[in-house]
C-alpha atoms as a PDB file:
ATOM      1  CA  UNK A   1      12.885 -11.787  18.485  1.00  0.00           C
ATOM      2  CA  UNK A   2      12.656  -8.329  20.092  1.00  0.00           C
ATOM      3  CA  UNK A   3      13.846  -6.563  16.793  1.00  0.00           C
ATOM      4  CA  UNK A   4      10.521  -8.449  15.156  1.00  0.00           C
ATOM      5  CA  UNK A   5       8.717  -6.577  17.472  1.00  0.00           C
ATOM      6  CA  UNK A   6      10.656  -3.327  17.567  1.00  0.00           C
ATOM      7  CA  UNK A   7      10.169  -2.777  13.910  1.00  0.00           C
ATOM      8  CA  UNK A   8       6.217  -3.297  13.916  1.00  0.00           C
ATOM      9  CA  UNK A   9       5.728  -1.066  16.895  1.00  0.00           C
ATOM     10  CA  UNK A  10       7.771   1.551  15.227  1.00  0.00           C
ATOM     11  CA  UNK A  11       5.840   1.986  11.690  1.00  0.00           C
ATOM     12  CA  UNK A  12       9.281   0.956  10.329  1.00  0.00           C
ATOM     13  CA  UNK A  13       8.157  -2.080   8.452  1.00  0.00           C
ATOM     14  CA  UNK A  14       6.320  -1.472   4.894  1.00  0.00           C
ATOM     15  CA  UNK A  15       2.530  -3.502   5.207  1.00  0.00           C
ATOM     16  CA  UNK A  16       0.850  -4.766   2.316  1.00  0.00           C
ATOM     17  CA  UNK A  17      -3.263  -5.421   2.326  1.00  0.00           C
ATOM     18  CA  UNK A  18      -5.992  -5.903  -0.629  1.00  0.00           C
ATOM     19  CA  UNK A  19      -8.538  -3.660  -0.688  1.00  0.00           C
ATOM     20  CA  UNK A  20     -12.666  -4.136  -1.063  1.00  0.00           C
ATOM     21  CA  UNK A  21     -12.876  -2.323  -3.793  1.00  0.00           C
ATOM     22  CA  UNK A  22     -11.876  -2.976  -7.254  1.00  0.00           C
ATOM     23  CA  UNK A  23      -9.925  -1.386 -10.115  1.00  0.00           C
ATOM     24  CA  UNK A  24     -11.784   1.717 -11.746  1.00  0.00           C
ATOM     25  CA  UNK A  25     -10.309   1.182 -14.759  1.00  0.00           C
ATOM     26  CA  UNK A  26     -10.091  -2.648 -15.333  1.00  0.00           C
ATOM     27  CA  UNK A  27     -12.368  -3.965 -12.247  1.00  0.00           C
ATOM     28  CA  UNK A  28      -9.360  -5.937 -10.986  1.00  0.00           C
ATOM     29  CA  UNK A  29      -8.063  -6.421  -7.141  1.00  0.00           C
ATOM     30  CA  UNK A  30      -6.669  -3.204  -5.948  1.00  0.00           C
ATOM     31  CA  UNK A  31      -3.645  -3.626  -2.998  1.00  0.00           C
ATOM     32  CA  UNK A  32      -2.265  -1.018  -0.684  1.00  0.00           C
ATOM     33  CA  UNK A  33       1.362  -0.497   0.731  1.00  0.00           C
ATOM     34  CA  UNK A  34       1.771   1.568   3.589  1.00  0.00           C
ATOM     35  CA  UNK A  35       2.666   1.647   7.545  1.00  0.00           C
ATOM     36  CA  UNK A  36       6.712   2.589   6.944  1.00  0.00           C
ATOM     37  CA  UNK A  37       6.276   6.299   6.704  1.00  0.00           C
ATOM     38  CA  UNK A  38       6.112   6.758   3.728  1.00  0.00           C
ATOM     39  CA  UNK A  39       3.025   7.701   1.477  1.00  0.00           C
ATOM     40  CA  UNK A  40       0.648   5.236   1.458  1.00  0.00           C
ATOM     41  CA  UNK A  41       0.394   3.519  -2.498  1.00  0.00           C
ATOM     42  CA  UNK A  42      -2.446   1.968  -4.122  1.00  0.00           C
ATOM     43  CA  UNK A  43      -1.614  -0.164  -7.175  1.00  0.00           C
ATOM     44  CA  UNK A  44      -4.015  -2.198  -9.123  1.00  0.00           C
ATOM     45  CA  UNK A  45      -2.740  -6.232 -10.092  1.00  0.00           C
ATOM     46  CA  UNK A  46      -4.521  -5.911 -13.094  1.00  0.00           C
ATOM     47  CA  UNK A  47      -3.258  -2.892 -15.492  1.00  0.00           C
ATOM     48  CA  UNK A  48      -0.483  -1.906 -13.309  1.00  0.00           C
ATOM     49  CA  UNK A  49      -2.013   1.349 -12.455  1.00  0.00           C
ATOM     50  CA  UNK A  50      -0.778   3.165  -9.209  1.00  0.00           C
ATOM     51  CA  UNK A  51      -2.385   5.620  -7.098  1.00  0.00           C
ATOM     52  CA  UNK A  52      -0.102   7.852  -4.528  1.00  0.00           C
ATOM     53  CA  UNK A  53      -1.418  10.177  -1.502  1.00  0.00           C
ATOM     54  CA  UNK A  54       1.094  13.151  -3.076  1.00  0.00           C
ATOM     55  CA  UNK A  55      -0.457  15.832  -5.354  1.00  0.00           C
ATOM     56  CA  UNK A  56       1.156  15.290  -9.336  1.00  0.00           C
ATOM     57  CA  UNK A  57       2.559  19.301 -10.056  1.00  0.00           C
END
């Protein structure tokens, strides 16, 4: 039980949450994965698209 609540507390466990606002592309639900430490990542259910916080070189 305390490892359930170690995890949360820490950022260490990976969240997963739909956002308001839909797809640009195909106007389907858009969810983001974050809280782990890791970049945040925005991928749309629809066309599979995926969105990151890191700048493409």
């Amino acid at each position: 039980m305390a490892a359930g609540q170690i995890a949360p507390a820490l950022e260490m466990t990976r969240k997963t949450q739909a956002l308001e606002r839909p797809c640009p592309h195909c106007s389907a639900q858009l969810r983001i994965d974050g809280g782990d430490g890791h970049m945040p990542t925005v991928k749309c259910r629809g066309c599979g698209r995926k969105w990151t916080g890191e700048v493409a070189a």
